[in-house]
C-alpha atoms as a PDB file:
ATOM      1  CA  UNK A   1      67.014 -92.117-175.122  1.00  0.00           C
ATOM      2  CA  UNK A   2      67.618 -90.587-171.454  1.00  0.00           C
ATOM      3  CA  UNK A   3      67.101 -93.138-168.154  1.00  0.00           C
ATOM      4  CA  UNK A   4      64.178 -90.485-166.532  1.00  0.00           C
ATOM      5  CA  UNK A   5      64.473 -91.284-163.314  1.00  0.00           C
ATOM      6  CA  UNK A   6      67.912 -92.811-163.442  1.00  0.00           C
ATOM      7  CA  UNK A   7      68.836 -96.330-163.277  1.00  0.00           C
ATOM      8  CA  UNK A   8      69.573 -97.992-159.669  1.00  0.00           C
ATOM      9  CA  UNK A   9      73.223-100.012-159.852  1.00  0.00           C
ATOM     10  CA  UNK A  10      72.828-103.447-158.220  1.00  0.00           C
ATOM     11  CA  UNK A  11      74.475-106.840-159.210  1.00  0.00           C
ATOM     12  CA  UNK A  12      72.944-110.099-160.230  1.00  0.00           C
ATOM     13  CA  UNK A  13      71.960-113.007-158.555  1.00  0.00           C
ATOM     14  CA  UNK A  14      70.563-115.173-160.638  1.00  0.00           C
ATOM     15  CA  UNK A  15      67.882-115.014-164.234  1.00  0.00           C
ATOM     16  CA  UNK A  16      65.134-117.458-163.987  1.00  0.00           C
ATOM     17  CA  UNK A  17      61.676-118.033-165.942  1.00  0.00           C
ATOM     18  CA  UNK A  18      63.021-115.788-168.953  1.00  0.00           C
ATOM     19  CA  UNK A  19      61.902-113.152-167.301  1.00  0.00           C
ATOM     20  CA  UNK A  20      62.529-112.831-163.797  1.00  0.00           C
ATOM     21  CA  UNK A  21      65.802-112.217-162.349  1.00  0.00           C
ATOM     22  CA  UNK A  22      67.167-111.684-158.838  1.00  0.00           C
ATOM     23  CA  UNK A  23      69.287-108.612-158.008  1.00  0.00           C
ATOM     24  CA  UNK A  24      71.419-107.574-155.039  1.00  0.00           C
ATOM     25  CA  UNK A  25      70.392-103.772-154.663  1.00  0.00           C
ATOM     26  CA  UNK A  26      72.283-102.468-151.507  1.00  0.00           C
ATOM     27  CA  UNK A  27      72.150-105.473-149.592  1.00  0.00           C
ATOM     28  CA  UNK A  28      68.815-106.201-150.559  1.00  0.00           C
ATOM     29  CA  UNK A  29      67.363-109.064-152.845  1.00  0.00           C
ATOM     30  CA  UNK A  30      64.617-107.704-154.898  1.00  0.00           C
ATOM     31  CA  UNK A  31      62.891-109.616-158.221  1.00  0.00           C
ATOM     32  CA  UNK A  32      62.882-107.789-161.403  1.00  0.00           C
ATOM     33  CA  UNK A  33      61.117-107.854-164.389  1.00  0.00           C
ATOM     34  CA  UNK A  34      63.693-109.430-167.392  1.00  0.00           C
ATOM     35  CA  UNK A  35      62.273-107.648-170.569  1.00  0.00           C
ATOM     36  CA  UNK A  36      64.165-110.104-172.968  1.00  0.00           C
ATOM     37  CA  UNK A  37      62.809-113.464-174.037  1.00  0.00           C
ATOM     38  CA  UNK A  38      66.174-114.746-175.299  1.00  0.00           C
ATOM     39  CA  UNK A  39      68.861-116.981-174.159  1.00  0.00           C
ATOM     40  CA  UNK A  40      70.853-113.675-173.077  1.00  0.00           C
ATOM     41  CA  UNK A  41      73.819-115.902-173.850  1.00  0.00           C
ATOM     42  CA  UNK A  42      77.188-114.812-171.941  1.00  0.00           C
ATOM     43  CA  UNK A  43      74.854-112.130-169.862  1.00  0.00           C
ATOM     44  CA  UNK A  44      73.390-113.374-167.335  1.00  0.00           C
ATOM     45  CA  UNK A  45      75.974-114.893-165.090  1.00  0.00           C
ATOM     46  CA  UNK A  46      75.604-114.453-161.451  1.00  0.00           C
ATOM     47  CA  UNK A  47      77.741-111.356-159.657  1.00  0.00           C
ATOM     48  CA  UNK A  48      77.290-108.813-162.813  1.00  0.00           C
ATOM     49  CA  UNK A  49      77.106-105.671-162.395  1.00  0.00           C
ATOM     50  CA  UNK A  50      73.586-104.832-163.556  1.00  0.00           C
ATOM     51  CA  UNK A  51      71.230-101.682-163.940  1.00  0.00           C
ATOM     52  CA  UNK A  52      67.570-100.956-163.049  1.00  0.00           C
ATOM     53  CA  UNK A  53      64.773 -98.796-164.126  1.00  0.00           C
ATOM     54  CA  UNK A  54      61.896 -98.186-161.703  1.00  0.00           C
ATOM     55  CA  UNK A  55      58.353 -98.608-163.277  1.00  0.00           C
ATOM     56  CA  UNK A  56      56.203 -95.573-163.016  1.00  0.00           C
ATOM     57  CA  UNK A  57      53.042 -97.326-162.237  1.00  0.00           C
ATOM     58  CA  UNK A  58      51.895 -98.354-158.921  1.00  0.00           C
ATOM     59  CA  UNK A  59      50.249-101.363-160.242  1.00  0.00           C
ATOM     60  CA  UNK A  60      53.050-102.846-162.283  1.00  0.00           C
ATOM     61  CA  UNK A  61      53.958-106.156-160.193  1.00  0.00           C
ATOM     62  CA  UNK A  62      57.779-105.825-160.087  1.00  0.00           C
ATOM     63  CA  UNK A  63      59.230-102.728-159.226  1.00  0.00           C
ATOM     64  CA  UNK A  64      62.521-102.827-160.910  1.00  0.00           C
ATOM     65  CA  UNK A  65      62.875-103.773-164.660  1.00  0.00           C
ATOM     66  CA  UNK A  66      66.776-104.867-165.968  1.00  0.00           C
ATOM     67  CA  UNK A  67      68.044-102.208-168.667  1.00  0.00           C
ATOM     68  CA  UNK A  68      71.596-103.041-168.817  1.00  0.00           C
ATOM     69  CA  UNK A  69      74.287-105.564-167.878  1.00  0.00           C
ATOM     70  CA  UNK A  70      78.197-105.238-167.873  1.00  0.00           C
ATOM     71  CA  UNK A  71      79.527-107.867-169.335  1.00  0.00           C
ATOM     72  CA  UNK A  72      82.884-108.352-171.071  1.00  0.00           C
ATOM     73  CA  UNK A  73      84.022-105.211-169.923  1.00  0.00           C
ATOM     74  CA  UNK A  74      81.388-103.489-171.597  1.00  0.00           C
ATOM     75  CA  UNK A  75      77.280-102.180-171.339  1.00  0.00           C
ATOM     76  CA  UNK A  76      75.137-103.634-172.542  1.00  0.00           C
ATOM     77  CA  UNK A  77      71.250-103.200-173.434  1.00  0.00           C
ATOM     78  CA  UNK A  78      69.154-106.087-172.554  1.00  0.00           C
ATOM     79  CA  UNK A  79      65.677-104.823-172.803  1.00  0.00           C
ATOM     80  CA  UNK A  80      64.734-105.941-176.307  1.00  0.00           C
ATOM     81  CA  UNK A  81      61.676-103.451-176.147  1.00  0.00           C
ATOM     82  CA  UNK A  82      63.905-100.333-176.203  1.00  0.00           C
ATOM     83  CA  UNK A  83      64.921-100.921-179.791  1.00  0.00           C
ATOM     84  CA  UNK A  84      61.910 -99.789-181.662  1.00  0.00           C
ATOM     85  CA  UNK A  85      62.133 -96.564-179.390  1.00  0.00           C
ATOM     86  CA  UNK A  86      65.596 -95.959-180.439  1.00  0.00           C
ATOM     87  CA  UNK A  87      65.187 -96.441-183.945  1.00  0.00           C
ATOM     88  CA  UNK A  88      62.592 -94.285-184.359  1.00  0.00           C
ATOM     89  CA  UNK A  89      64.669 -91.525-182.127  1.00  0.00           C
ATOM     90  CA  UNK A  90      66.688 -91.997-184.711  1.00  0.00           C
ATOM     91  CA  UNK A  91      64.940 -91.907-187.828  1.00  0.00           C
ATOM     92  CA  UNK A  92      63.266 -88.720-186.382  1.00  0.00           C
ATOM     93  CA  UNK A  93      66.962 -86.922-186.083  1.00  0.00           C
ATOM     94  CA  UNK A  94      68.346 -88.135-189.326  1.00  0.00           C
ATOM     95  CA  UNK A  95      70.867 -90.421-187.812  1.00  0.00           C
ATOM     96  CA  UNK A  96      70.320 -93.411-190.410  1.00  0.00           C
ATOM     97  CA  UNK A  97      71.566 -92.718-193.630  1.00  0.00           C
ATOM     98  CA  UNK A  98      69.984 -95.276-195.734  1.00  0.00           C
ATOM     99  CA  UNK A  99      66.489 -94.559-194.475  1.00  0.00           C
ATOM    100  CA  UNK A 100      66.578 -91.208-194.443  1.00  0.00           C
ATOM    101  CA  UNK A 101      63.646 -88.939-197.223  1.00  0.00           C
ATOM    102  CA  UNK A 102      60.409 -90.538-195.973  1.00  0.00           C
ATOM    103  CA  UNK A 103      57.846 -87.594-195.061  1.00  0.00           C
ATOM    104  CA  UNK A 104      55.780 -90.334-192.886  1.00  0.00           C
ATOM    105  CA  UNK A 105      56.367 -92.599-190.663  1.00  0.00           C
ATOM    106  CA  UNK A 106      53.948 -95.847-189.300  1.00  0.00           C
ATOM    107  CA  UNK A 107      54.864 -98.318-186.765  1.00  0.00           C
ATOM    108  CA  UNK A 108      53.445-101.719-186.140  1.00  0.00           C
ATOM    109  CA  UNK A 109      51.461-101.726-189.564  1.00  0.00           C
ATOM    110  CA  UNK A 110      50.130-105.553-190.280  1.00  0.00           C
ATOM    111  CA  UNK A 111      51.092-107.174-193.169  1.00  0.00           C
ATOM    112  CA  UNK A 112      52.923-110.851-194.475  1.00  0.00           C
ATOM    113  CA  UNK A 113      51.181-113.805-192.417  1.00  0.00           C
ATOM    114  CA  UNK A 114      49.736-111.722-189.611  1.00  0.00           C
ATOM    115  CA  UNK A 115      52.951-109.750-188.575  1.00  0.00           C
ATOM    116  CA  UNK A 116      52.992-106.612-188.015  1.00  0.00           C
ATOM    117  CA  UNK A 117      56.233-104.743-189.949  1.00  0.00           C
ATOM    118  CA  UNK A 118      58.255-102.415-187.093  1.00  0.00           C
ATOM    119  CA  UNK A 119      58.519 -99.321-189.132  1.00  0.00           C
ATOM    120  CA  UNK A 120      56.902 -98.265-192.532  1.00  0.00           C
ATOM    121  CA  UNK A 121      58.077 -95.675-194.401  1.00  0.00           C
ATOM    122  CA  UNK A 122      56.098 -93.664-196.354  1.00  0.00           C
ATOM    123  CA  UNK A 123      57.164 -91.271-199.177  1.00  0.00           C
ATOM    124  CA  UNK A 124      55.877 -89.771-202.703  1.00  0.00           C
ATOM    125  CA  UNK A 125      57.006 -91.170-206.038  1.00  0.00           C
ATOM    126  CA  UNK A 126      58.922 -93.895-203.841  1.00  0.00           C
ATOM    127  CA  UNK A 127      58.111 -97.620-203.073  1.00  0.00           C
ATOM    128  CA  UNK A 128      57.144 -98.090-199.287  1.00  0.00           C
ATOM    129  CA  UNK A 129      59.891 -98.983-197.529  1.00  0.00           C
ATOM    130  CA  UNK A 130      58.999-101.813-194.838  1.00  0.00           C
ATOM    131  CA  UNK A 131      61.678-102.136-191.948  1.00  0.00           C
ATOM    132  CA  UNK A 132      61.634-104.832-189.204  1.00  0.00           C
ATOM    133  CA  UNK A 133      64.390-104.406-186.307  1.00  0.00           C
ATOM    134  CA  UNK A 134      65.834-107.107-184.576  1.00  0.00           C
ATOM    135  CA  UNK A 135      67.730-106.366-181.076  1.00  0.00           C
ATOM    136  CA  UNK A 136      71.386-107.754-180.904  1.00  0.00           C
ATOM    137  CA  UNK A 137      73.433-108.585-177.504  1.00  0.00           C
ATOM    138  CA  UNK A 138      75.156-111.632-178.296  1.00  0.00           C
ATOM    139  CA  UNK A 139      79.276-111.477-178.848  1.00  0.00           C
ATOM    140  CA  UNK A 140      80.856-114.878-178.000  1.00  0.00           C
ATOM    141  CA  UNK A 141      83.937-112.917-179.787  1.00  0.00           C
ATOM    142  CA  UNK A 142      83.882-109.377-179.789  1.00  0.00           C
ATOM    143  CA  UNK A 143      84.115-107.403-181.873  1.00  0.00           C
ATOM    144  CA  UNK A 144      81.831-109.826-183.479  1.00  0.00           C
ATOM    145  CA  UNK A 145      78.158-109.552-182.625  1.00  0.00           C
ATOM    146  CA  UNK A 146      75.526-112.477-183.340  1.00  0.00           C
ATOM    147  CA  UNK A 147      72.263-112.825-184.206  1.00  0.00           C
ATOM    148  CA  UNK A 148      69.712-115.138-182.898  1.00  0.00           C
ATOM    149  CA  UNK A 149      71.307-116.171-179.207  1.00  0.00           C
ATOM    150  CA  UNK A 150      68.492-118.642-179.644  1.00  0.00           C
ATOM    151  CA  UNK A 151      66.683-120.654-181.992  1.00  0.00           C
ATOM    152  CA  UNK A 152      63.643-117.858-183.429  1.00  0.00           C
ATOM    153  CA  UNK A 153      61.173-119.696-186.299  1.00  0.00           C
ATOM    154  CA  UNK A 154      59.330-115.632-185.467  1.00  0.00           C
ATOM    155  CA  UNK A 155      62.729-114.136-186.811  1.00  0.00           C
ATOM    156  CA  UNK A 156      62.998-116.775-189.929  1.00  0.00           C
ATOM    157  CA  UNK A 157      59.080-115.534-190.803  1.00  0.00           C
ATOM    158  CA  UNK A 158      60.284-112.202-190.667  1.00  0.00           C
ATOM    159  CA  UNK A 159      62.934-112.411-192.796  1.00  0.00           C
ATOM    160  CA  UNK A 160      60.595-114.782-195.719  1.00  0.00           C
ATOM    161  CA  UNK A 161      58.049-111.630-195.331  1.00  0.00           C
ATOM    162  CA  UNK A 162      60.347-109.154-196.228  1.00  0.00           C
ATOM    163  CA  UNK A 163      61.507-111.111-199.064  1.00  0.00           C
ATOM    164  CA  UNK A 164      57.917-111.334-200.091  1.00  0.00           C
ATOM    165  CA  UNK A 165      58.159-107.475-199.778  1.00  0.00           C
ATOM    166  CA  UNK A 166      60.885-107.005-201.875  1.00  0.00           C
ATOM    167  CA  UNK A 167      59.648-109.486-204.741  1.00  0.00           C
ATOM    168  CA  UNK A 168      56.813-107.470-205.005  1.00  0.00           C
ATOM    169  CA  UNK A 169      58.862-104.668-205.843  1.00  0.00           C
ATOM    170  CA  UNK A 170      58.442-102.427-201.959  1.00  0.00           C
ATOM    171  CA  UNK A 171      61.652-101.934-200.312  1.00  0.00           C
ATOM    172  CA  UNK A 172      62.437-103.794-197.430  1.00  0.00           C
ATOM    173  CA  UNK A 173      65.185-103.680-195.057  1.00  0.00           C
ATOM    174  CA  UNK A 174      66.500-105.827-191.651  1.00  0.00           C
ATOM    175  CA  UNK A 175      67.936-103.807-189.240  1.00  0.00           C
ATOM    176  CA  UNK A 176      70.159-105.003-186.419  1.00  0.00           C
ATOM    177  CA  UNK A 177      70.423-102.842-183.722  1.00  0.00           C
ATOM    178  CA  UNK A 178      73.362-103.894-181.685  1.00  0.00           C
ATOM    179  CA  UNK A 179      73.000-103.422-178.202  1.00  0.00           C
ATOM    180  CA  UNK A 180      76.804-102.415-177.376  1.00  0.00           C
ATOM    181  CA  UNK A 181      79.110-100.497-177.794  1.00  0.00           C
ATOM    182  CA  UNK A 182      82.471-103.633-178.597  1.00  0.00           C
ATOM    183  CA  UNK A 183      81.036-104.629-181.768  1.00  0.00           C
ATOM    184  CA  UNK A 184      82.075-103.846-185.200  1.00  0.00           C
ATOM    185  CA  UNK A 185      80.469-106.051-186.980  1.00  0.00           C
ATOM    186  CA  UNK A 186      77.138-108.786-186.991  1.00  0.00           C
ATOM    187  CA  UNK A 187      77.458-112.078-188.370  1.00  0.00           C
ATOM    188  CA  UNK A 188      73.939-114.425-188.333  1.00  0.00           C
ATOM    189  CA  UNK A 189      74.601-117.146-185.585  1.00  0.00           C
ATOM    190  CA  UNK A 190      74.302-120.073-188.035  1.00  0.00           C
ATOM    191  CA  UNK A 191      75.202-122.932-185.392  1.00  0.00           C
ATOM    192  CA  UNK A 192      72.499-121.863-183.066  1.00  0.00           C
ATOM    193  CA  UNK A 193      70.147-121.161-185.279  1.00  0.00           C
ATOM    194  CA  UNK A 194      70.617-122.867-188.778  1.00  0.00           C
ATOM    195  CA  UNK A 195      66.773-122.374-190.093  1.00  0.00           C
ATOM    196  CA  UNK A 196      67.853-118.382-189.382  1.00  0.00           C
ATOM    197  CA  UNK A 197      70.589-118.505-191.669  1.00  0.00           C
ATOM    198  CA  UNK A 198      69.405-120.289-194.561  1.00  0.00           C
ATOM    199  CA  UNK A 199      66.264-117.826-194.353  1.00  0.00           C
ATOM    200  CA  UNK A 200      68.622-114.807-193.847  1.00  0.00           C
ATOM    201  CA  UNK A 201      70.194-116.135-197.284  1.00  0.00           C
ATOM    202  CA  UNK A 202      67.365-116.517-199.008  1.00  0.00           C
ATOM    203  CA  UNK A 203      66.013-113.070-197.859  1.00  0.00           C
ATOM    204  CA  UNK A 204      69.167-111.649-199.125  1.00  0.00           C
ATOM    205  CA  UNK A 205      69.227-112.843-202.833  1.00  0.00           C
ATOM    206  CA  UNK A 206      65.862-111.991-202.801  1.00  0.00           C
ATOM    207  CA  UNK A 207      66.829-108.181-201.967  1.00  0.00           C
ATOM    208  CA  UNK A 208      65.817-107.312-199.100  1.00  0.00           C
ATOM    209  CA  UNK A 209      68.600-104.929-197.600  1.00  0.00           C
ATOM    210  CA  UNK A 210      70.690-105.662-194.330  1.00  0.00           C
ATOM    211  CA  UNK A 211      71.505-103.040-192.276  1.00  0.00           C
ATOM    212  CA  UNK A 212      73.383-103.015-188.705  1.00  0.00           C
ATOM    213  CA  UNK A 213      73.963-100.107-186.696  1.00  0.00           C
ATOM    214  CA  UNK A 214      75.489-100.310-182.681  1.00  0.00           C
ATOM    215  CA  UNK A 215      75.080 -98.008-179.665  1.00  0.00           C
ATOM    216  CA  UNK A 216      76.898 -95.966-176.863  1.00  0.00           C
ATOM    217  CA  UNK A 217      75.386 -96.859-173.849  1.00  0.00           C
ATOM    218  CA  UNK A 218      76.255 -95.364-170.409  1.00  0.00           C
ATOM    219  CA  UNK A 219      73.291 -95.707-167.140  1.00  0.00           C
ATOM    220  CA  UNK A 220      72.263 -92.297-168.438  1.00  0.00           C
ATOM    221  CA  UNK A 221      71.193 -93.090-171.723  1.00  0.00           C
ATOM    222  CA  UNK A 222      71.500 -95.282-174.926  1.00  0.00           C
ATOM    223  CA  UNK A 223      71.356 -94.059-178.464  1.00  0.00           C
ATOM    224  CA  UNK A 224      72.153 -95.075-181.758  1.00  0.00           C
ATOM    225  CA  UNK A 225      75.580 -94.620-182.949  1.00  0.00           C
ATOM    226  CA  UNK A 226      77.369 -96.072-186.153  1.00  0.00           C
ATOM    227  CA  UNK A 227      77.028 -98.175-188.515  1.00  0.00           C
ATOM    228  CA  UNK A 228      78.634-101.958-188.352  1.00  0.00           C
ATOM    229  CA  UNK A 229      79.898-104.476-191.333  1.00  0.00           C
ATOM    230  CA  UNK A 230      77.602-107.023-191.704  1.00  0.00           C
END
């Protein structure tokens, strides 16, 4: 996934609201849209180096929206939004193994308690195959990535849904897309988020496949590289 136009460099000053920050672009203070409702945990600290895109539309209220962050030394992808569009870059080029031999596939197809599943994957003489993505930035310890950086009841649904999935005989799968490139593996955040790992547990012995993959990121482009130990 290519940065078209490419990215403006600028450095933060401060993340408020969830979603607003305040960047330093060439002097100049300018607020930006913050596409990730999360506790970006370890990312947000004032004086990173951050980059921008610029919205296409004239209407859109903020100008600027925050793509990536160095932190740690390395990128990283904070715009939670990209990671459907990467995984299905990927799933159209082959790049992921385990879900690769579906002829179609759907995104955002309702099902469970009102959700709506990320990707479903559609083949003949196979069960669908029903694959929620969850974005990961969080590495208190790298290589170690975590997942939630916050508490997420939404992400513990997900996880008893696909369960539900899986006990019904479809295939389901979590994916979690990592964000970075200084991670090798993902561990579930238990102290954060207990409820998420008891339901990640439970989801598991129930059989609903875990999958992690991470990214090479640069302020040209991200994509979807290898896969991580989970």
């Amino acid at each position: 996934m290519r940065f078209n136009p490419p990215l403006s460099a600028g450095r933060l000053k401060r993340r408020y609201q969830r979603f607003l920050a305040d960047v330093d672009i060439a002097g100049r203070i300018e607020t930006v849209h913050c596409p990730n409702p999360g506790s970006m945990l370890g990312l947000d600290e004032p004086g990173s180096p951050v980059w921008l895109s610029v919205g296409a539309s004239p209407d859109r209220k903020y100008r600027f929206g925050w793509e990536l962050v160095q932190a740690a030394g390395s990128l990283v992808g904070i715009n939670t939004g990209q990671a459907n569009g990467l995984v299905a870059e990927a799933l159209a080029r082959g790049r992921l193994k385990p879900l690769a031999g579906y002829e179609a596939v759907r995104r955002e197809v309702v099902y469970g308690e009102g959700s709506r599943i990320d990707f479903l994957l559609e083949a003949p003489n196979r069960p669908p195959c029903y694959v929620e993505v969850k974005s990961v930035t969080l590495a208190r310890h790298p290589p170690l990535a975590e997942f939630p950086d916050s508490v997420t009841a939404r992400g513990s649904r997900h996880l008893r849904e696909l369960a539900a999935v899986a006990g019904r005989g479809g295939r389901a799968v979590m994916l979690f897309l990592v964000q970075r490139a200084d991670c090798r593996q993902v561990e579930v955040a238990r102290d954060i988020d207990p409820a998420y790992g008891r339901a990640f547990d439970a989801a598991r012995r129930a059989g609903v496949e875990m999958l992690a993959y991470g990214c090479e990121l640069s302020p040209m482009a991200i994509e979807v590289a290898s896969p991580l130990q989970i």
